[in-house]
Protein backbone atom coordinates (compact mmCIF):
# COMPACT_ATOMS: atom_id res chain seq x y z
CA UNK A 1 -267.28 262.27 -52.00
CA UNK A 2 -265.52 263.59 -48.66
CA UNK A 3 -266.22 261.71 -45.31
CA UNK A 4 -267.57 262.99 -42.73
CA UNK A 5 -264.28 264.07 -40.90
CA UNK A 6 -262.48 265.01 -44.15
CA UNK A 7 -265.49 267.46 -44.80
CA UNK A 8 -265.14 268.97 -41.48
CA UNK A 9 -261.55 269.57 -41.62
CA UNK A 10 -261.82 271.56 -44.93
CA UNK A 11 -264.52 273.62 -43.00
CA UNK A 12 -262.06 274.26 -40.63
CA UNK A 13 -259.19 275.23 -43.24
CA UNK A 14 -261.54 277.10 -45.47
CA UNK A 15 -263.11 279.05 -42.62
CA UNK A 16 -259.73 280.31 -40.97
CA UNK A 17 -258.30 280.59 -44.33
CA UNK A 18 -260.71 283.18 -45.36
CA UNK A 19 -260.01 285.12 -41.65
CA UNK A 20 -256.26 285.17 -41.91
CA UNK A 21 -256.80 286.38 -45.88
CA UNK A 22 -259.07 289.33 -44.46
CA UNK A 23 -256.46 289.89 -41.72
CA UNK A 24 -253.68 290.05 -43.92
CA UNK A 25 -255.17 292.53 -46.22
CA UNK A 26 -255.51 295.14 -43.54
CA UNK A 27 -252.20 294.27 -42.52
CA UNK A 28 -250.64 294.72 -45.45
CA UNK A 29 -252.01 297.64 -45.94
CA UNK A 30 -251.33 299.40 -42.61
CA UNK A 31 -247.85 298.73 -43.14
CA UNK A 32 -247.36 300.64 -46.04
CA UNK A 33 -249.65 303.31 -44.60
CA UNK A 34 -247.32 303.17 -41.65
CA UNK A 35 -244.30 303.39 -43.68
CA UNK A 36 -245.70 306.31 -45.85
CA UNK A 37 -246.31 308.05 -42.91
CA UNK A 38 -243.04 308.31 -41.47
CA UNK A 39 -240.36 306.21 -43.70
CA UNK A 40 -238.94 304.28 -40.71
CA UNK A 41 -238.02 300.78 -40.59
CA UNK A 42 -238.18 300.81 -36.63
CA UNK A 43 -241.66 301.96 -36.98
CA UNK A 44 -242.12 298.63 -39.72
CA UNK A 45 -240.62 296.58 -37.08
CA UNK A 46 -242.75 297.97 -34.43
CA UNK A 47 -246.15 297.09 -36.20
CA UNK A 48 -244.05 293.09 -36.67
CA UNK A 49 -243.52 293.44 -32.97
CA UNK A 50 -246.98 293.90 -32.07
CA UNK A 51 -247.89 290.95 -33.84
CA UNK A 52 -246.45 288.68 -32.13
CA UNK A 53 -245.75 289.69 -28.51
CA UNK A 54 -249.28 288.88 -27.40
CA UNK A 55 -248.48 285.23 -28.86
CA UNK A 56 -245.33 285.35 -27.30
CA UNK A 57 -246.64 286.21 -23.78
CA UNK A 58 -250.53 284.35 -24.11
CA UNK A 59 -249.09 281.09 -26.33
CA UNK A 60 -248.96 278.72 -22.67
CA UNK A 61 -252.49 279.76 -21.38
CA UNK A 62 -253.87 279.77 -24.64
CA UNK A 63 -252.65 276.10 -25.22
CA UNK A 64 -253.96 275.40 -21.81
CA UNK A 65 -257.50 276.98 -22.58
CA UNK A 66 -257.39 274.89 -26.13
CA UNK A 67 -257.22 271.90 -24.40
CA UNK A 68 -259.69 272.40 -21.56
CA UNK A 69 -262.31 273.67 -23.52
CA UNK A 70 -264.49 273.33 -26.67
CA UNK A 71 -261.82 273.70 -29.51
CA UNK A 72 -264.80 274.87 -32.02
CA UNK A 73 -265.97 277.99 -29.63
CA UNK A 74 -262.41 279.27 -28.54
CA UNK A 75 -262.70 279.91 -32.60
CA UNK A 76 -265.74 281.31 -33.25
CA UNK A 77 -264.73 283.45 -29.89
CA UNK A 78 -261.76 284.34 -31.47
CA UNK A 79 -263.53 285.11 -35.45
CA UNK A 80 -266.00 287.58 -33.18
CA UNK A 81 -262.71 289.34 -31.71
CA UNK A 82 -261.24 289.71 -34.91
CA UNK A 83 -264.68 291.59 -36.46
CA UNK A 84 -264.86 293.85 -33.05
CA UNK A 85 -261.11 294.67 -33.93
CA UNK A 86 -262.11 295.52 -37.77
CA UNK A 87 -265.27 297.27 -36.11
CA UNK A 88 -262.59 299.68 -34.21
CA UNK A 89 -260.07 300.14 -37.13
CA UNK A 90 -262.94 301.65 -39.54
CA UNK A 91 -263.89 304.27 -36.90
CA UNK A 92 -260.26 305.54 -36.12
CA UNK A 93 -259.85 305.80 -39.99
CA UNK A 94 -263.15 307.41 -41.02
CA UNK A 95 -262.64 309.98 -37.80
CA UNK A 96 -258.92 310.85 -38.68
CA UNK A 97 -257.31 309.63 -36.04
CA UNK A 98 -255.43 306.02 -37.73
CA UNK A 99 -251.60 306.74 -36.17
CA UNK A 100 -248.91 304.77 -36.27
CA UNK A 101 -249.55 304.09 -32.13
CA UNK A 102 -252.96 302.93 -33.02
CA UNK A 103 -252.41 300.76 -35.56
CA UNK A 104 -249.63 299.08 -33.24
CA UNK A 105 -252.05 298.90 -30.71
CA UNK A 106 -255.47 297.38 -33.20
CA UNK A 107 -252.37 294.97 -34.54
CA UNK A 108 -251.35 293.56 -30.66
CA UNK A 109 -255.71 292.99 -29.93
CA UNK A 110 -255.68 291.26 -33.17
CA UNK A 111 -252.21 289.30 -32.31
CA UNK A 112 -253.97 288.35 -28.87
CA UNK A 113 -256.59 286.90 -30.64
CA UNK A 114 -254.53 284.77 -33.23
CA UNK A 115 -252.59 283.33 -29.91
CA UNK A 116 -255.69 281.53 -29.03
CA UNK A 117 -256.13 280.71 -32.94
CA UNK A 118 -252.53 278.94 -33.86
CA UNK A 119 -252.78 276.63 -31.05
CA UNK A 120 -256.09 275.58 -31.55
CA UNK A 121 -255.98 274.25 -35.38
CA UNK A 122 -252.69 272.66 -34.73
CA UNK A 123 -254.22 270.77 -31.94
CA UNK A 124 -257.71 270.00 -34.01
CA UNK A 125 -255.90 268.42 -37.04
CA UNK A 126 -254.87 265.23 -35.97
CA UNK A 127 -258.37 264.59 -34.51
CA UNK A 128 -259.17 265.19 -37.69
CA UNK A 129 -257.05 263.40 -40.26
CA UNK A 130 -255.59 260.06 -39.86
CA UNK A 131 -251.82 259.77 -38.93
CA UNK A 132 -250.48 258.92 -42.09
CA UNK A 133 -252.02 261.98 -43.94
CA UNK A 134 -251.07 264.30 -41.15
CA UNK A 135 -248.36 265.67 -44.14
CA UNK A 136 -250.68 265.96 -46.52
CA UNK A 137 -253.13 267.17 -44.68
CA UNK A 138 -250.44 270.16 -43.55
CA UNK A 139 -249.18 270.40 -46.48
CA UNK A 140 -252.94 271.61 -47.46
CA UNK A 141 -252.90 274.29 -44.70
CA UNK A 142 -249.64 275.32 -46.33
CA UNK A 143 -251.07 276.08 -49.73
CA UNK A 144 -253.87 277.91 -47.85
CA UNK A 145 -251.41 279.91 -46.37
CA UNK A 146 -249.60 280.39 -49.97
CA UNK A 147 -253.00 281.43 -51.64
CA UNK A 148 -253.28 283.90 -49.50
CA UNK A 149 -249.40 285.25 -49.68
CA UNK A 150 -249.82 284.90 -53.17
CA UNK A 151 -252.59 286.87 -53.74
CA UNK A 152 -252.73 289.36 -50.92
CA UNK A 153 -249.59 291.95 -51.30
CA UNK A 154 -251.01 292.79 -55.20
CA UNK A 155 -254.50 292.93 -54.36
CA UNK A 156 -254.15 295.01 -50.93
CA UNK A 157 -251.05 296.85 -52.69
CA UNK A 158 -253.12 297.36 -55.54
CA UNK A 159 -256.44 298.63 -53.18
CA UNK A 160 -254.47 300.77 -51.15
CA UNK A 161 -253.07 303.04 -54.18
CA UNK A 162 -256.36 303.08 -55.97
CA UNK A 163 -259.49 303.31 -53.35
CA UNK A 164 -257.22 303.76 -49.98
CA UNK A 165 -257.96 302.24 -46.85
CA UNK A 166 -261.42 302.59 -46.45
CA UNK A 167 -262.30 299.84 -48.97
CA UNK A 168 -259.71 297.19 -47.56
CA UNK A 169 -261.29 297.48 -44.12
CA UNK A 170 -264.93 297.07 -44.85
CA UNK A 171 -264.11 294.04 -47.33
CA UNK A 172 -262.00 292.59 -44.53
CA UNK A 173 -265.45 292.60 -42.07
CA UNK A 174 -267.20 290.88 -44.29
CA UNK A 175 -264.90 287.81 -45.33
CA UNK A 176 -264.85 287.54 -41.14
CA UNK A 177 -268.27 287.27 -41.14
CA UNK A 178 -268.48 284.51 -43.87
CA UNK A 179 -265.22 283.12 -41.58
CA UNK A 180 -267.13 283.15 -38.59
CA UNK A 181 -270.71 281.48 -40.54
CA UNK A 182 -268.21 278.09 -42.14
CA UNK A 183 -266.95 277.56 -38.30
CA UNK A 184 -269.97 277.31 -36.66
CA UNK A 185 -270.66 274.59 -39.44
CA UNK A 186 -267.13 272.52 -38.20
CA UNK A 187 -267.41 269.88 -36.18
CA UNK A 188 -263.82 269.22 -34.32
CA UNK A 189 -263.59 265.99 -32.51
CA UNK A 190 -263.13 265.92 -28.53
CA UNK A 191 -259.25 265.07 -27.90
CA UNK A 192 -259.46 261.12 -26.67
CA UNK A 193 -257.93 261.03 -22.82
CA UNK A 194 -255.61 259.14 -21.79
CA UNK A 195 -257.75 257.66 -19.63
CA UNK A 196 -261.12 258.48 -17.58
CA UNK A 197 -258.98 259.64 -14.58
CA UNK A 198 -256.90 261.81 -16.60
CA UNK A 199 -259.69 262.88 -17.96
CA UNK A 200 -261.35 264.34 -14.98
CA UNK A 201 -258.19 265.45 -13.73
CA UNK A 202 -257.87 267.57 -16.83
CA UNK A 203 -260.94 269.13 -16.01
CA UNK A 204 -260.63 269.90 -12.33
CA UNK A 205 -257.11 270.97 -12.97
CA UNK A 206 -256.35 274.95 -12.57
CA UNK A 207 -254.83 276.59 -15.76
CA UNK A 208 -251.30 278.10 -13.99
CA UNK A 209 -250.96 274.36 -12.63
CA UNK A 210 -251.54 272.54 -16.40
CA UNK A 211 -249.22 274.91 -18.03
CA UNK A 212 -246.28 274.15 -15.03
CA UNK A 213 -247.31 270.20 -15.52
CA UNK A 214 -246.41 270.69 -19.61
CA UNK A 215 -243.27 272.54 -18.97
CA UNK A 216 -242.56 269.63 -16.87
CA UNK A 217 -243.21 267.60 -19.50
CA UNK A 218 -240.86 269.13 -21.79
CA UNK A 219 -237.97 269.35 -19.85
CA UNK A 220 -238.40 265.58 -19.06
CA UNK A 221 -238.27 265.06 -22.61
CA UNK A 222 -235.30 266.50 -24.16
CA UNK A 223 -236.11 265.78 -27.59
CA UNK A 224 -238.76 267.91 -27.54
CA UNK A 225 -237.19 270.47 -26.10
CA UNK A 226 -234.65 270.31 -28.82
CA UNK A 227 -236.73 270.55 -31.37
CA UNK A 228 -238.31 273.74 -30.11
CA UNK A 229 -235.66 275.44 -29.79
CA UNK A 230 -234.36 274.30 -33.30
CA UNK A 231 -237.75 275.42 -34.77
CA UNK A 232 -237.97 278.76 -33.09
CA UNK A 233 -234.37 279.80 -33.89
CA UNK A 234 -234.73 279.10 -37.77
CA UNK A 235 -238.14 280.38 -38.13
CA UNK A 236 -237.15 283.46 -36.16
CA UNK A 237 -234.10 284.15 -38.04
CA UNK A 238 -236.09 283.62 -41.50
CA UNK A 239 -239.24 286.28 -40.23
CA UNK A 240 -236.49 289.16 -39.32
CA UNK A 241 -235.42 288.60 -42.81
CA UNK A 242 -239.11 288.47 -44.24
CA UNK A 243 -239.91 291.80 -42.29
CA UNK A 244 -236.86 293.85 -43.79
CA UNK A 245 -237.82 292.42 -47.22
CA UNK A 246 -240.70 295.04 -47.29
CA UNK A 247 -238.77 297.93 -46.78
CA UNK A 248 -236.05 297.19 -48.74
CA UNK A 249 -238.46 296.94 -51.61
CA UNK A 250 -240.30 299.76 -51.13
CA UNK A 251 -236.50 302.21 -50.98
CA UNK A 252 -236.48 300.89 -54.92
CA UNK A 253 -239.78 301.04 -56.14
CA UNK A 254 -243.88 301.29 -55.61
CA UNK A 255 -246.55 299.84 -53.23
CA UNK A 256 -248.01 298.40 -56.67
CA UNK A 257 -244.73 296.75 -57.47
CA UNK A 258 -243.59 295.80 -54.74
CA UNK A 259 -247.06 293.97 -54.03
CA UNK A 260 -246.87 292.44 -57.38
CA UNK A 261 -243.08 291.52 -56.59
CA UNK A 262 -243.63 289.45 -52.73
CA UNK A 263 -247.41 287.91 -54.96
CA UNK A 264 -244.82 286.54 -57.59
CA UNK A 265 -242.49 285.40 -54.90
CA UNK A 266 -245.58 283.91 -52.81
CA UNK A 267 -246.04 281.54 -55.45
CA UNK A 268 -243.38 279.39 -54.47
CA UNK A 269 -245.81 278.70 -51.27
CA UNK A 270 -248.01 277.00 -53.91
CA UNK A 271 -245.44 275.17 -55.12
CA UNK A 272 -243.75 273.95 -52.42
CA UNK A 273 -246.65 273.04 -50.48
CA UNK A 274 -248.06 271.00 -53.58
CA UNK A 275 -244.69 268.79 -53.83
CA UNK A 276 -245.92 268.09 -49.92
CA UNK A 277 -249.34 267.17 -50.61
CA UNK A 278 -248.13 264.86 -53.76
CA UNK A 279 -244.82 263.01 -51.68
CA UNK A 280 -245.31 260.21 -49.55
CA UNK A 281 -244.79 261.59 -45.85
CA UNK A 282 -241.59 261.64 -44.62
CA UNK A 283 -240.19 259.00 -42.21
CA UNK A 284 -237.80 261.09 -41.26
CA UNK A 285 -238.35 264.78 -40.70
CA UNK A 286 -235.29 266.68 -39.47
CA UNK A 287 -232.94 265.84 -42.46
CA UNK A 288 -235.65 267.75 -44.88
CA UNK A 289 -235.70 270.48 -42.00
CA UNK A 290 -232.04 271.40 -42.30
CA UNK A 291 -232.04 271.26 -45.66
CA UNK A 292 -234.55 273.22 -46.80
CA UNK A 293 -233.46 275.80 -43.74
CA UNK A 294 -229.79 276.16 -45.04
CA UNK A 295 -231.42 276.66 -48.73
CA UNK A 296 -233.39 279.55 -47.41
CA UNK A 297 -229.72 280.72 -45.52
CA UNK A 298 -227.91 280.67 -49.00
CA UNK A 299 -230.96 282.33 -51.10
CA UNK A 300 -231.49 285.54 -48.46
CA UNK A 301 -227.45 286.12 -48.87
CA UNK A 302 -227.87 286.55 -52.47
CA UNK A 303 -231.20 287.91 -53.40
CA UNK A 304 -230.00 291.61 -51.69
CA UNK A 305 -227.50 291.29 -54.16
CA UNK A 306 -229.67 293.08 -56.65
CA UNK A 307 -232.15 295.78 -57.30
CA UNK A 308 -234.21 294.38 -59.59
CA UNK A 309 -237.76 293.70 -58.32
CA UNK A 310 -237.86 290.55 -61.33
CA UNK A 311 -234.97 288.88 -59.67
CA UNK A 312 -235.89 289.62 -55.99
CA UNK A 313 -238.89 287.99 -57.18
CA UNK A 314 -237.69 285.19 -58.22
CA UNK A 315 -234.98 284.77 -55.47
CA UNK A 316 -237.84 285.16 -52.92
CA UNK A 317 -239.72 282.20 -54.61
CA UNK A 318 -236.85 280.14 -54.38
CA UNK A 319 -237.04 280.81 -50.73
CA UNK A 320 -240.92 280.54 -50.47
CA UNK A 321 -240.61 276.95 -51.77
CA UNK A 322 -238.53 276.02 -48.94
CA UNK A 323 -240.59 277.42 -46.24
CA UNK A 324 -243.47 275.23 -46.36
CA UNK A 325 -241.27 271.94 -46.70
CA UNK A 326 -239.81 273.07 -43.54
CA UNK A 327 -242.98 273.94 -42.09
CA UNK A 328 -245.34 270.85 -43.03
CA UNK A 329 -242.17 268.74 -41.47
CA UNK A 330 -242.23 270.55 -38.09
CA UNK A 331 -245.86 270.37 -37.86
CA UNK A 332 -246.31 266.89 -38.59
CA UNK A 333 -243.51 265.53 -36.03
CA UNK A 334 -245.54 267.46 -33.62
CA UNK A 335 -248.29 266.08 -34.32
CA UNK A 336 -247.25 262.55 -35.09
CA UNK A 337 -245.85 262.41 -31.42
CA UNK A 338 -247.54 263.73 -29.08
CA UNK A 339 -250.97 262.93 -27.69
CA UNK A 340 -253.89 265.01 -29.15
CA UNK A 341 -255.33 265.85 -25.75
CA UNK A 342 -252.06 267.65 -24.45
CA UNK A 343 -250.86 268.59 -28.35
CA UNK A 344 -252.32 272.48 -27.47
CA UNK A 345 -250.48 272.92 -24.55
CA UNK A 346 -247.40 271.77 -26.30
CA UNK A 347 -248.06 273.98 -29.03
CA UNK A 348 -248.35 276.96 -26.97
CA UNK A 349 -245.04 276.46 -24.96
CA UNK A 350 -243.32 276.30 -28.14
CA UNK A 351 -245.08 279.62 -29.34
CA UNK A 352 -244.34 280.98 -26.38
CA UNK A 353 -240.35 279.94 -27.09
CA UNK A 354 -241.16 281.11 -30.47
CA UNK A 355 -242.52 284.40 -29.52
CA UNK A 356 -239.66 285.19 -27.23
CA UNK A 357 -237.00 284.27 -30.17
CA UNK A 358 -239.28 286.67 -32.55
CA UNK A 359 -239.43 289.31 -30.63
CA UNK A 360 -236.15 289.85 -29.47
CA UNK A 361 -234.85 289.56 -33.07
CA UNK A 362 -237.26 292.09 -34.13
CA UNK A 363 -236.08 294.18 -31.47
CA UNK A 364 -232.83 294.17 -32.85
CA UNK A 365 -232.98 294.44 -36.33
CA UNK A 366 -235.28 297.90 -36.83
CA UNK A 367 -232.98 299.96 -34.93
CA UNK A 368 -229.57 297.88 -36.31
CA UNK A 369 -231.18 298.62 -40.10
CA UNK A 370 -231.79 302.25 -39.61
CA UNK A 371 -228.73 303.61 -37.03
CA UNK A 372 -226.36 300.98 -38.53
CA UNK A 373 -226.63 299.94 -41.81
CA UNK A 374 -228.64 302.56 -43.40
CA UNK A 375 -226.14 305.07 -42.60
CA UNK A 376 -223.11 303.00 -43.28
CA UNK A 377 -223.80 302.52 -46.88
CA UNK A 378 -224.36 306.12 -47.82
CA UNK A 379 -221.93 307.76 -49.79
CA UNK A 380 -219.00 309.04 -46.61
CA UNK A 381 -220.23 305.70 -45.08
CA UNK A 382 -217.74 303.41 -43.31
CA UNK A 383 -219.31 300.16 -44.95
CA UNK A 384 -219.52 301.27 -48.76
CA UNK A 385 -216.14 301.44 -49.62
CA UNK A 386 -216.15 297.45 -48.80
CA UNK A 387 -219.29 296.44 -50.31
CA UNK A 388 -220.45 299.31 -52.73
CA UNK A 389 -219.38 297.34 -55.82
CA UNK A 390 -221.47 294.34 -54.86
CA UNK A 391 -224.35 296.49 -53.31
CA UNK A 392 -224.48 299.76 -54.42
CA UNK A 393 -225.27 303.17 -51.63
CA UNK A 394 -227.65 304.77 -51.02
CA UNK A 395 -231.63 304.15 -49.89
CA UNK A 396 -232.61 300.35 -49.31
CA UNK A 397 -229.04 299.64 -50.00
CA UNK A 398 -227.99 299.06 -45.65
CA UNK A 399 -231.00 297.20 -45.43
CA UNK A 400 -229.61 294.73 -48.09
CA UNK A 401 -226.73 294.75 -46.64
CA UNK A 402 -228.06 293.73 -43.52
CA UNK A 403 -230.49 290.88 -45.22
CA UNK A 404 -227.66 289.09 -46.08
CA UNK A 405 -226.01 289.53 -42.66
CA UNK A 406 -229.06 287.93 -41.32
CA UNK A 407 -228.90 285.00 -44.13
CA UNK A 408 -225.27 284.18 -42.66
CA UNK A 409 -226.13 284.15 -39.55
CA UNK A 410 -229.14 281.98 -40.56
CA UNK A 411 -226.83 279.70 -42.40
CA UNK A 412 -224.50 279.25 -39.95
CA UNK A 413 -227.11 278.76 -37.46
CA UNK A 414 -227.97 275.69 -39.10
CA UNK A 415 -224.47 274.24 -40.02
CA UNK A 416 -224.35 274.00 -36.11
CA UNK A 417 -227.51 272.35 -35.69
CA UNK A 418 -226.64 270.10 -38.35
CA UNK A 419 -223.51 268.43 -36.50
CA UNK A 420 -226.07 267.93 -33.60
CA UNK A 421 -226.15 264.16 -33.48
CA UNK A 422 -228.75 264.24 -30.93
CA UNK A 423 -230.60 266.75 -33.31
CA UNK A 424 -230.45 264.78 -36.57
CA UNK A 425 -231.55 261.82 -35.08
CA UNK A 426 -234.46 262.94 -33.10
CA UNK A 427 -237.07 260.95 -35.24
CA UNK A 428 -235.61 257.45 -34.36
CA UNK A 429 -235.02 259.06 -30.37
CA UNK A 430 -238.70 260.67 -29.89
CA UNK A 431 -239.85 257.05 -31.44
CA UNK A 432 -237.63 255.23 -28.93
CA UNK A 433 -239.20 257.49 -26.25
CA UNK A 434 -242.23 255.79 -24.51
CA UNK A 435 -245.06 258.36 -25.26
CA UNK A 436 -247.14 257.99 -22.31
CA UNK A 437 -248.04 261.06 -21.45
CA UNK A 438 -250.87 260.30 -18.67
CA UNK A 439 -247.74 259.11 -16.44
CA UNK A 440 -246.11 261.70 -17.11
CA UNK A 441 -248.89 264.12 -16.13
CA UNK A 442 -249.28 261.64 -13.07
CA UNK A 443 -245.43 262.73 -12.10
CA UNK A 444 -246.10 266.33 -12.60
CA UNK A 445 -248.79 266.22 -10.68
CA UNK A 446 -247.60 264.55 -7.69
CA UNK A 447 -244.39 266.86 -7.59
């Protein structure tokens, strides 16, 4: 039998579980409908960009709001947004009128909402689950996440070529309203002040002002800081190489096989994030970080190697194991040091950092994949006499080529970081670090 607080957090995973599965069938969707429409991986990259600008540009108020306010409503808020968004989508799609400039613009209101989201179960989880389970505990949000990666691109894939969009969008509205019914059933704890006066000060303390005092605090604390930037590099690096996976796949084969192909690869969520639920949590996180970060590097230079949906599948679940080992790590040194009532506004600053890294990456590689690469590695291009014997030419073949560009530069990127002393040994520096954040707030306030 669950306790009380154990029960409440699997409300809270089951209930945004079941709204980011909804989400992701519609967005799965779009994006091949997007793709279909006008075969351009700029116009792929677009929709990607949408998705997390908002996050990028609302991650430090929405951290701010998190930890001001009731962490239960700024959900059920945000579940309510999500169904008005649906609400929209099935009118421009039963009137005609679904372009590839509307769905960018449905996909940015839905990424505004999920910037008030990510912050806020971050934040709730260690008010919910005692400090040595924090792993586990993410580790469980990481399967959730690999359920739904798992099962999503063959059943939305599959939907989409046999009963279209229509179907995809009503189911989506009503998994949002069961969503919305299991979090108004969560109870998440209030975040425990540092003390009273901080706690009224928190209060009575304007949003623009809270957000400059956590900045502040970051750059005060270098190790923080440094771990940011780590995470939002890597992870940035890896989703540029996630978002060109799609296209590649579809240049070779179906929206049915390709579904089936990334639901195969998805798998290795499951796995991965069931080796964290079963370990003992780490002591040390960063060591596990790099690792499974320069794994992911050496996989994504190989897998466009081949065009063979059975062995992209299996490359990718190599790499899908990885991910939520790196993940579940990042998460839980968060979590494990810093206070719960200013662990939002952390959060956000580092989406924010995230965002920013995302963004411009995604900026880069559409255009790069389609007035680079593409054309290099056609038949007169200037790249296929160099690689055609290990690539092939043709369609799909530049964006392989530039996949494994990426997973160089993703390798590399992490060969650096790893002859960071001050990097590697973070966990025994953030420990030595006094974490009293109320004086800290206290110093940011009086400058």
């Amino acid at each position: 039998m669950l306790n009380s607080t154990y029960r409440h957090f699997f409300y809270l995973l089951s209930g945004q579980a079941l709204a980011l599965f909804g989400c992701s069938l519609t967005g799965f969707a779009l994006g091949i409908y997007a793709y279909q429409e006008n075969g351009s991986t700029t116009i792929y990259t677009a929709i990607a960009l949408a998705n997390i600008l908002p996050i990028f540009l609302l991650s430090p108020l929405a951290g701010a709001i998190v930890d001001k306010f009731s962490r239960k409503w700024v959900l059920a808020l945000a579940n309510l947004g999500s169904i008005g968004v649906v609400g929209l989508l099935y009118l421009l799609n039963a009137k005609g009128w679904l372009t590839s400039t509307n769905i960018i613009g449905l996909v940015s209101l839905n990424s505004t909402i999920a910037a008030f989201v990510l912050p806020t179960l971050s934040a709730s989880i260690p008010l919910m689950v005692p400090e040595d389970k924090l792993s586990k505990a993410n580790g469980l949000i990481a399967m959730g996440l690999g359920l739904i990666e798992l099962v999503t691109p063959a059943l939305s894939g599959t939907l989409y070529t046999e009963a279209g969009l229509e179907i995809i969008i009503t189911a989506n509205a009503f998994i949002l309203l069961a969503s919305l019914g299991i979090v108004c059933l969560c109870h998440i704890p209030k975040p425990p002040e540092a003390s009273e006066s901080s706690s009224e000060n928190n209060k009575q303390t304007p949003l623009l002002t809270t957000i400059k005092q956590t900045g502040n605090f970051l750059l005060a604390n270098p190790h923080f800081s440094r771990l940011i930037v780590f995470y939002a590099i890597t992870v940035s690096i890896t989703m540029s190489i996630a978002i060109l996976v799609q296209p590649m796949l579809l240049s070779i084969t179906d929206a049915k096989t390709m579904g089936m192909t990334l639901s195969f690869a998805s798998f290795g969520i499951i796995v991965g994030s069931l080796f964290m639920v079963a370990i003992p949590q780490a002591k040390k996180h960063i060591p596990v970080m790099i690792t499974m970060a320069a794994l992911v590097g050496i996989s994504c230079v190989l897998i466009p190697l081949t065009t063979s949906p059975t062995w992209i599948a299996i490359g990718g679940f190599l790499v899908m194991c990885c991910y939520p080992v790196f993940d579940t790590n990042s998460r839980t040194l968060f979590q494990r040091k810093i206070e719960p009532h200013m662990l939002g506004r952390v959060i956000g600053i580092r989406n924010f950092i995230l965002g920013f890294c995302q963004a411009l990456c995604f900026i880069i590689v559409g255009p790069l994949s389609d007035k680079v690469f593409a054309p290099a590695m056609t038949e007169s291009g200037w790249l296929s006499p160099h690689l055609e014997s290990l690539y092939g030419i043709g369609e799909g073949r530049g964006v392989a080529v530039l996949i494994s560009a990426i997973g160089c530069l993703l390798l590399i990127w992490v060969i650096l970081a790893s002859f960071s002393t001050r990097l590697r040994s973070i966990d025994q520096l953030i420990d030595t670090t006094a974490k009293n954040v109320e004086s800290n707030e206290e110093i940011n306030a009086a400058t």
